[in-house]
Protein backbone atom coordinates (compact mmCIF):
# COMPACT_ATOMS: atom_id res chain seq x y z
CA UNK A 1 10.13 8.37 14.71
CA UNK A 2 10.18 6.29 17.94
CA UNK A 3 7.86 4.01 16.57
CA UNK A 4 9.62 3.57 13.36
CA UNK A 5 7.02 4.40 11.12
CA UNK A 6 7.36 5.24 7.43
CA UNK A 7 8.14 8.32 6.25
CA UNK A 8 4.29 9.10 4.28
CA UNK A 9 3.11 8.53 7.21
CA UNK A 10 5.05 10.41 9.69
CA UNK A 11 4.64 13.52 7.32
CA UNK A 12 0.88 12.53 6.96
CA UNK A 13 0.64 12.65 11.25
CA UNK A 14 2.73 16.46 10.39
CA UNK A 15 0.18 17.53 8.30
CA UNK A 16 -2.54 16.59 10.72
CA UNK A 17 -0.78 17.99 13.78
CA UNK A 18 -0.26 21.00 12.02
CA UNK A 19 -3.72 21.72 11.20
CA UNK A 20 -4.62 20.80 14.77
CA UNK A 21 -2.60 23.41 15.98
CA UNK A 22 -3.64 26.00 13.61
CA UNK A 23 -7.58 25.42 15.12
CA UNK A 24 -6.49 25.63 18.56
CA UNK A 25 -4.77 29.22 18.34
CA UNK A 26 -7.76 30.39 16.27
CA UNK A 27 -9.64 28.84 19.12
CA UNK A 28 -7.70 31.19 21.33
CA UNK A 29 -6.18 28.26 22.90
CA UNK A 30 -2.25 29.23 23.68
CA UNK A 31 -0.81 25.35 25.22
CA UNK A 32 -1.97 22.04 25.66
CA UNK A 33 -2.38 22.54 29.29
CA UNK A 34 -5.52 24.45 27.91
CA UNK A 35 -7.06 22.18 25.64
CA UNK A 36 -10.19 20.53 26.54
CA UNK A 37 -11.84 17.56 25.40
CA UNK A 38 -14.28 19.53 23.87
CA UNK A 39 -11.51 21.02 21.95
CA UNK A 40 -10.79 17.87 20.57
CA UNK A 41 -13.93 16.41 19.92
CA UNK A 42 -14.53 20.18 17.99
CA UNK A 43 -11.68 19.65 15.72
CA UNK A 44 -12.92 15.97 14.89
CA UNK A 45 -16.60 17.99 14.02
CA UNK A 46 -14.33 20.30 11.91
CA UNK A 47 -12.55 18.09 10.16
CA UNK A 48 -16.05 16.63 8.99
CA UNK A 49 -17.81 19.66 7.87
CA UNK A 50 -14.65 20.96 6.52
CA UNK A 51 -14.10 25.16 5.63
CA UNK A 52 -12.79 27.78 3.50
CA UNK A 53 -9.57 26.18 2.68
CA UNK A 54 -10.12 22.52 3.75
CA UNK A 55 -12.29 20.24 1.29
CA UNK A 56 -14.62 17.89 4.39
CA UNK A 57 -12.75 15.05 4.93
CA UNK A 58 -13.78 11.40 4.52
CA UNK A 59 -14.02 9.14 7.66
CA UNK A 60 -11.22 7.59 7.36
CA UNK A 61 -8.38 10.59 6.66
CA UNK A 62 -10.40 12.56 9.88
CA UNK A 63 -10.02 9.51 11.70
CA UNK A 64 -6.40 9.27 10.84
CA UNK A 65 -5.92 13.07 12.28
CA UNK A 66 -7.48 11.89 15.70
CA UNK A 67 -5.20 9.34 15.72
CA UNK A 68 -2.72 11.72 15.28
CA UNK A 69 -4.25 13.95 18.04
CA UNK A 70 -4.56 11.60 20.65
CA UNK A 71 -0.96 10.22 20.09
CA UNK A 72 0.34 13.50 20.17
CA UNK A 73 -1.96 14.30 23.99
CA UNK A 74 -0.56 10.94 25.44
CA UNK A 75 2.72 11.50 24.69
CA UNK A 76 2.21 14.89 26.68
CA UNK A 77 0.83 12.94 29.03
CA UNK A 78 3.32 10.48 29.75
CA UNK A 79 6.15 13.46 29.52
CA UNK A 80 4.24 15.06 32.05
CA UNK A 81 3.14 18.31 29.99
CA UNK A 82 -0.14 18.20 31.16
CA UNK A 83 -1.99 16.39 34.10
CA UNK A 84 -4.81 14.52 31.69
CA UNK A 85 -5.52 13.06 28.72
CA UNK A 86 -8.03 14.91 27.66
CA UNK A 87 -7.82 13.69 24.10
CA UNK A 88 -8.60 9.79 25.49
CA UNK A 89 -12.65 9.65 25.20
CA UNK A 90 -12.87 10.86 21.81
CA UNK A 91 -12.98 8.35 19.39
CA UNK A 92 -11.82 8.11 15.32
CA UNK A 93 -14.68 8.12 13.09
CA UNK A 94 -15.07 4.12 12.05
CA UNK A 95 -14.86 4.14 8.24
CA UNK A 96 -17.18 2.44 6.00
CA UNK A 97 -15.94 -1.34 5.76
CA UNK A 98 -14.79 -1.31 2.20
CA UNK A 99 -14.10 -5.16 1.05
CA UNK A 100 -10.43 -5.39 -1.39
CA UNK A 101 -10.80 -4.91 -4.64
CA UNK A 102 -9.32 -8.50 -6.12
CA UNK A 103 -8.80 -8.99 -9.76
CA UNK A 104 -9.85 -12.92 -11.79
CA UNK A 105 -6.29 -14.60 -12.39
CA UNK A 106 -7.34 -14.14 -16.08
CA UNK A 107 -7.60 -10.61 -15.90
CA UNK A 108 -4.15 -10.48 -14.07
CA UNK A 109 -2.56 -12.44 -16.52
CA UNK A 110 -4.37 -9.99 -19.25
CA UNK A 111 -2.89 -6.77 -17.22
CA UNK A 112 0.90 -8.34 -16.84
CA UNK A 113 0.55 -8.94 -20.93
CA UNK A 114 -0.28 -5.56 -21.29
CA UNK A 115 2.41 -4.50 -19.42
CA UNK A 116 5.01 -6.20 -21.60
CA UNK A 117 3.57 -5.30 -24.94
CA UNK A 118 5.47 -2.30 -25.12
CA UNK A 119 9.18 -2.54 -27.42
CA UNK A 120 12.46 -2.52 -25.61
CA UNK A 121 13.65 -2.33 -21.97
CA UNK A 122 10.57 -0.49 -20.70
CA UNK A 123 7.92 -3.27 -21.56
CA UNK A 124 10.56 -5.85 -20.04
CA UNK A 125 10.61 -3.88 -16.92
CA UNK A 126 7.06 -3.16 -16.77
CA UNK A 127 5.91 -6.75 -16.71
CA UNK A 128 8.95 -7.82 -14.44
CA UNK A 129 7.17 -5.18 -12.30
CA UNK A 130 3.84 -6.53 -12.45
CA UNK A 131 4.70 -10.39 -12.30
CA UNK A 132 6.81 -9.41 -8.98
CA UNK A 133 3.89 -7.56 -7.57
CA UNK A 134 1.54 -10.55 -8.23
CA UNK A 135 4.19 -13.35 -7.32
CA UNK A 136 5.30 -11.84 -4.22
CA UNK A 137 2.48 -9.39 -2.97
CA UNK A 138 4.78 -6.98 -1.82
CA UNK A 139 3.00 -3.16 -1.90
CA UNK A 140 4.37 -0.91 -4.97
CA UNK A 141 6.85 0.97 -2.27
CA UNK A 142 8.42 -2.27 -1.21
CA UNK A 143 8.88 -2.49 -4.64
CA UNK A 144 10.18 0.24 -5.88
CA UNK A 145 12.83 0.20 -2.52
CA UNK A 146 14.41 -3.49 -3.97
CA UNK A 147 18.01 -3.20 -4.86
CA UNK A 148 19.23 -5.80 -6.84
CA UNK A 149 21.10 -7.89 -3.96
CA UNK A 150 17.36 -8.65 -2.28
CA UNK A 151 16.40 -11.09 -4.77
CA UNK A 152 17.70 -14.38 -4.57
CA UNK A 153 17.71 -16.10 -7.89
CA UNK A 154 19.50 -19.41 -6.35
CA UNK A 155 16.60 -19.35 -3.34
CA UNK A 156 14.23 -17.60 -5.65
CA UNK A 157 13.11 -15.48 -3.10
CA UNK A 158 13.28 -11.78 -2.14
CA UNK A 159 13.39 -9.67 0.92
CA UNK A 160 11.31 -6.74 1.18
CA UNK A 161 11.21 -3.98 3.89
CA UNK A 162 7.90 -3.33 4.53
CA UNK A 163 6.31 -0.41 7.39
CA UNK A 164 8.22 0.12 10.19
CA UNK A 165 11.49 -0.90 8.39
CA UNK A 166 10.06 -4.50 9.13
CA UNK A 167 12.16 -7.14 6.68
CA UNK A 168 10.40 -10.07 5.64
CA UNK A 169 11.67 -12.82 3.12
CA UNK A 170 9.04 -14.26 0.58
CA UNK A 171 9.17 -16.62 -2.22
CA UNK A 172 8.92 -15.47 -6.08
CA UNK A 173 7.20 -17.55 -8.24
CA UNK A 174 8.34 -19.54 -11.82
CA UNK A 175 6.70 -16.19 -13.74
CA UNK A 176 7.67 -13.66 -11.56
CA UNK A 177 11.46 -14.86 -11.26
CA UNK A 178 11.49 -15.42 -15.38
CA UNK A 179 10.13 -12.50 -15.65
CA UNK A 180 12.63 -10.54 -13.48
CA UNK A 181 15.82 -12.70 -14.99
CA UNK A 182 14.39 -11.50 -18.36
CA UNK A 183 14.41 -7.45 -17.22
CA UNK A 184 18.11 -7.93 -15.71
CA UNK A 185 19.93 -9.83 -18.53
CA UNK A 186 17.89 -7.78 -21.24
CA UNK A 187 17.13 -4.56 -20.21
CA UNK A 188 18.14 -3.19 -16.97
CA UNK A 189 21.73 -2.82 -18.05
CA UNK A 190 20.20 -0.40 -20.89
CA UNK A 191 18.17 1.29 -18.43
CA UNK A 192 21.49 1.56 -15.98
CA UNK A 193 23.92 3.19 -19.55
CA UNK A 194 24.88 6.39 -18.07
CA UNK A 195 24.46 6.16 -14.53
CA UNK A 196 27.74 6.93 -11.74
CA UNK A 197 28.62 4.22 -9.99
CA UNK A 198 26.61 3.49 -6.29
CA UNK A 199 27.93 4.97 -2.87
CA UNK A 200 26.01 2.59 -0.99
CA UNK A 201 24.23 -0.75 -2.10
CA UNK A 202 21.13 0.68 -2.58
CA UNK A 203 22.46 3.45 -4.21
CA UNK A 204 20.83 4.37 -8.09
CA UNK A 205 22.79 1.50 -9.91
CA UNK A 206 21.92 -0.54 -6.78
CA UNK A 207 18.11 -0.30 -7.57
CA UNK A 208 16.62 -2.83 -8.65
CA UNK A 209 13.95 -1.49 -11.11
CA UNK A 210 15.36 1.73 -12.81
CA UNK A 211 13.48 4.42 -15.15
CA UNK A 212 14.17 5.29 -18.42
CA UNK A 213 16.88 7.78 -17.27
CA UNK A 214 18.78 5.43 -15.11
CA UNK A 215 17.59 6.30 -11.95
CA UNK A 216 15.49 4.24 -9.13
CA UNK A 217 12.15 3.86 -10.21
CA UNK A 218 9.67 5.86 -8.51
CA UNK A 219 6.73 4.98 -6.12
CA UNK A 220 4.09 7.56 -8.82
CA UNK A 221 6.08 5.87 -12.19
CA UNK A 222 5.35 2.68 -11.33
CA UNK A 223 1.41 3.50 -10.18
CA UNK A 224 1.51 4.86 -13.61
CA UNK A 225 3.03 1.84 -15.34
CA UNK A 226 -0.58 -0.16 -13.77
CA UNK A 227 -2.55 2.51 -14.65
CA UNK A 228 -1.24 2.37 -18.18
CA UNK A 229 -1.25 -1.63 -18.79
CA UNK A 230 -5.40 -1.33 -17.43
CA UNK A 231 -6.07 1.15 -19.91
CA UNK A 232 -4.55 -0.91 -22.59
CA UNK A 233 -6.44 -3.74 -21.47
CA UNK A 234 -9.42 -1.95 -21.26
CA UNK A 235 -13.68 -3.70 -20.89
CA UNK A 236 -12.34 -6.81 -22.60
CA UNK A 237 -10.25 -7.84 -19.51
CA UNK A 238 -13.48 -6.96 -17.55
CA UNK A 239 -11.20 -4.49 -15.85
CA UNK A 240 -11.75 -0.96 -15.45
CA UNK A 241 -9.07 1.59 -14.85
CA UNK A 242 -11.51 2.96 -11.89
CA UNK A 243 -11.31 0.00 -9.73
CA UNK A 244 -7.56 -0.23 -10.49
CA UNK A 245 -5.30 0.43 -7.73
CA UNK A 246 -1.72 0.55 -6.16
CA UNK A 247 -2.75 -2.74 -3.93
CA UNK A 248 -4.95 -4.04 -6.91
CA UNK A 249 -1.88 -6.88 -7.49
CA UNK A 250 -1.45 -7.66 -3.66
CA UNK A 251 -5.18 -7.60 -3.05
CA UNK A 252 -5.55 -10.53 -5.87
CA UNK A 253 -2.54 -12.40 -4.73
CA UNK A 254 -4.01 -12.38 -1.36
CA UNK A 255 -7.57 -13.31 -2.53
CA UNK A 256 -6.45 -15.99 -4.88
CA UNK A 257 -4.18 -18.05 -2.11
CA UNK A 258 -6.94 -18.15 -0.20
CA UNK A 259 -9.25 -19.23 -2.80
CA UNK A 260 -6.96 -21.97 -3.36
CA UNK A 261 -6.76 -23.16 0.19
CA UNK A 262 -3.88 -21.39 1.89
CA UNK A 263 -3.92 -20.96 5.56
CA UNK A 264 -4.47 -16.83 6.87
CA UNK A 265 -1.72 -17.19 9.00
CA UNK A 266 0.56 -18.19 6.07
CA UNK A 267 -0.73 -15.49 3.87
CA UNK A 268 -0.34 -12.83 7.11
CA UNK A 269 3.38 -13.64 6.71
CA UNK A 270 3.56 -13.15 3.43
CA UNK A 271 2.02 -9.56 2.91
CA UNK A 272 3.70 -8.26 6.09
CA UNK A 273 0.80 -7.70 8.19
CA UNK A 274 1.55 -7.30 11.99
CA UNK A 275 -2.06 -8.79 12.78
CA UNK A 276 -3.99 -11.36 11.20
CA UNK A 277 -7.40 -9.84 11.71
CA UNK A 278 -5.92 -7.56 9.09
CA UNK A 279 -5.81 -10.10 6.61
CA UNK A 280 -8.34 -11.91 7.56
CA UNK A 281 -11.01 -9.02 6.28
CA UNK A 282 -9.96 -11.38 2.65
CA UNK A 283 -11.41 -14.49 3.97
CA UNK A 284 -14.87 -12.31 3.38
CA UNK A 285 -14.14 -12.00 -0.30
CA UNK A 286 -13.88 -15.32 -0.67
CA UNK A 287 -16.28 -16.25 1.33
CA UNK A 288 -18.92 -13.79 -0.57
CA UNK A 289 -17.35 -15.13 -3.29
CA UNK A 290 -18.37 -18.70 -2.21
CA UNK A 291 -22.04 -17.23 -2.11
CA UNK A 292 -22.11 -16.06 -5.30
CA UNK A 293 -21.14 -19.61 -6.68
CA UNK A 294 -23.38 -21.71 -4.54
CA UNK A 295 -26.13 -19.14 -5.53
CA UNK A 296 -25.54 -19.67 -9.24
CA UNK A 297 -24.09 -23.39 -9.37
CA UNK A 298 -26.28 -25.45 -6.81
CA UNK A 299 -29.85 -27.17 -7.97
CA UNK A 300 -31.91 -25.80 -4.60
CA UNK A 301 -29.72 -22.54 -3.90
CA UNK A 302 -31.86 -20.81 -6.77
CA UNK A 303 -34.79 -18.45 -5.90
């Protein structure tokens, strides 16, 4: 909470914690002045090889419960629970470096037309939905958590709280702010027939993307609506539902800014990321991209 972090994750850090604890008392180990390192390490090993009621888990959700674990013995620490960190030497596992999945701009434009093929105020809101979260790059929660006043049609523009509660503002694009003008004027106020006037201004009329019953528009709806326009789509976009995910749109906005010569620092602003070396793990899909057409295009590049 004191590092204002969003609410998956604090209950994701809960869930961890709690299983941490459970392995400790079955451990026989009654405080945290009592737990050793090998303790720790032990529960990492654990995790891993997984049990009776836990599935093994991958690298990367273990190494998210260490994180958890160590946070949790150095805040002891600096309360002064216990005299050492005994959690400090063990490290997360390091996850397989899995490159973003980035979609061609045809096949974008091919998943956004999908999106709006359906009749009525759904297939308006679905590819306002889509075109947003392809204009703007914002993740499907930012999304979802618009309320009508954050977009600025004058500006054309929108603000979006990302992790943390951290606000950023980022432009919308010709499409994407069509797109959304199209939903409001045509369809939202369908969507919105029925519902009690807001208590706050992001209250369920203040939502900017509403479901078919009138309320805000869920995080698992709108994975859904993707899901849906892919599978409509199908081989002939070259897209498979598989390699479809909730970041698929912000992945391929990121990718394709790059590709066409925007600077990492710009595009670090625009998806929110605290560090650049996060984004910068895109400049390698363009780059390998880059290989692959110098391997197929140039005269002495082929083997």
């Amino acid at each position: 909470m004191e590092r204002g972090l969003a609410a998956n994750t604090i209950s994701s850090y809960r869930r961890d914690l709690r299983r941490y604890t459970e392995f400790l008392a079955a451990a026989g180990v009654r405080g945290l002045r009592e737990v050793a390192e090998s303790d720790v390490a032990a529960f990492l090993a654990a995790l891993r090889r997984g049990d009776d009621e836990h599935p093994p888990l991958s690298a990367t959700s273990a190494a998210r419960a260490v994180v958890a674990v160590r946070g949790l013995h150095r805040f002891a620490l600096l309360d002064g629970l216990v005299p050492d960190d005994v959690a400090h030497e063990v490290r997360p596992p390091a996850p397989a470096r899995r490159l973003p999945k980035a979609l061609p701009v045809e096949s974008v434009v091919a998943l956004i037309e999908a999106a709006g093929a359906l009749e009525g105020p759904r297939g308006l809101r679905d590819r306002a939905l889509l075109e947003l979260l392809y204009g703007t790059g914002a993740r499907i929660s930012e999304a979802v958590g618009l309320s009508v006043d954050d977009l600025d049609q004058g500006q054309a523009a929108v603000r979006l709280s990302g992790k943390g509660g951290k606000q950023r503002v980022v432009p919308v694009g010709s499409y994407a702010l069509r797109a959304v003008e199209d939903y409001l004027v045509r369809a939202r106020p369908a969507l919105a027939a029925g519902t009690r006037p807001p208590t706050h201004s992001r209250g369920r009329a203040g939502a900017l993307f509403l479901n078919a019953r009138g309320g805000p528009l869920s995080r698992q709806s709108a994975w859904s609506i993707l899901r849906a326009a892919a599978e409509r789509v199908g081989d002939a976009a070259g897209i498979s539902v598989a390699d479809v995910s909730p970041h698929t749109l912000r992945h391929s906005f990121a990718t394709h800014l790059l590709d066409g010569g925007a600077d990492v620092r710009v595009v670090q602003e625009l998806l929110g990321h605290a560090s650049v070396t996060t984004t910068q793990v895109y400049t390698l899909v363009t780059v390998d991209r880059l290989r692959e057409v110098y391997a197929t295009s140039h005269p002495r590049a082929l083997t």
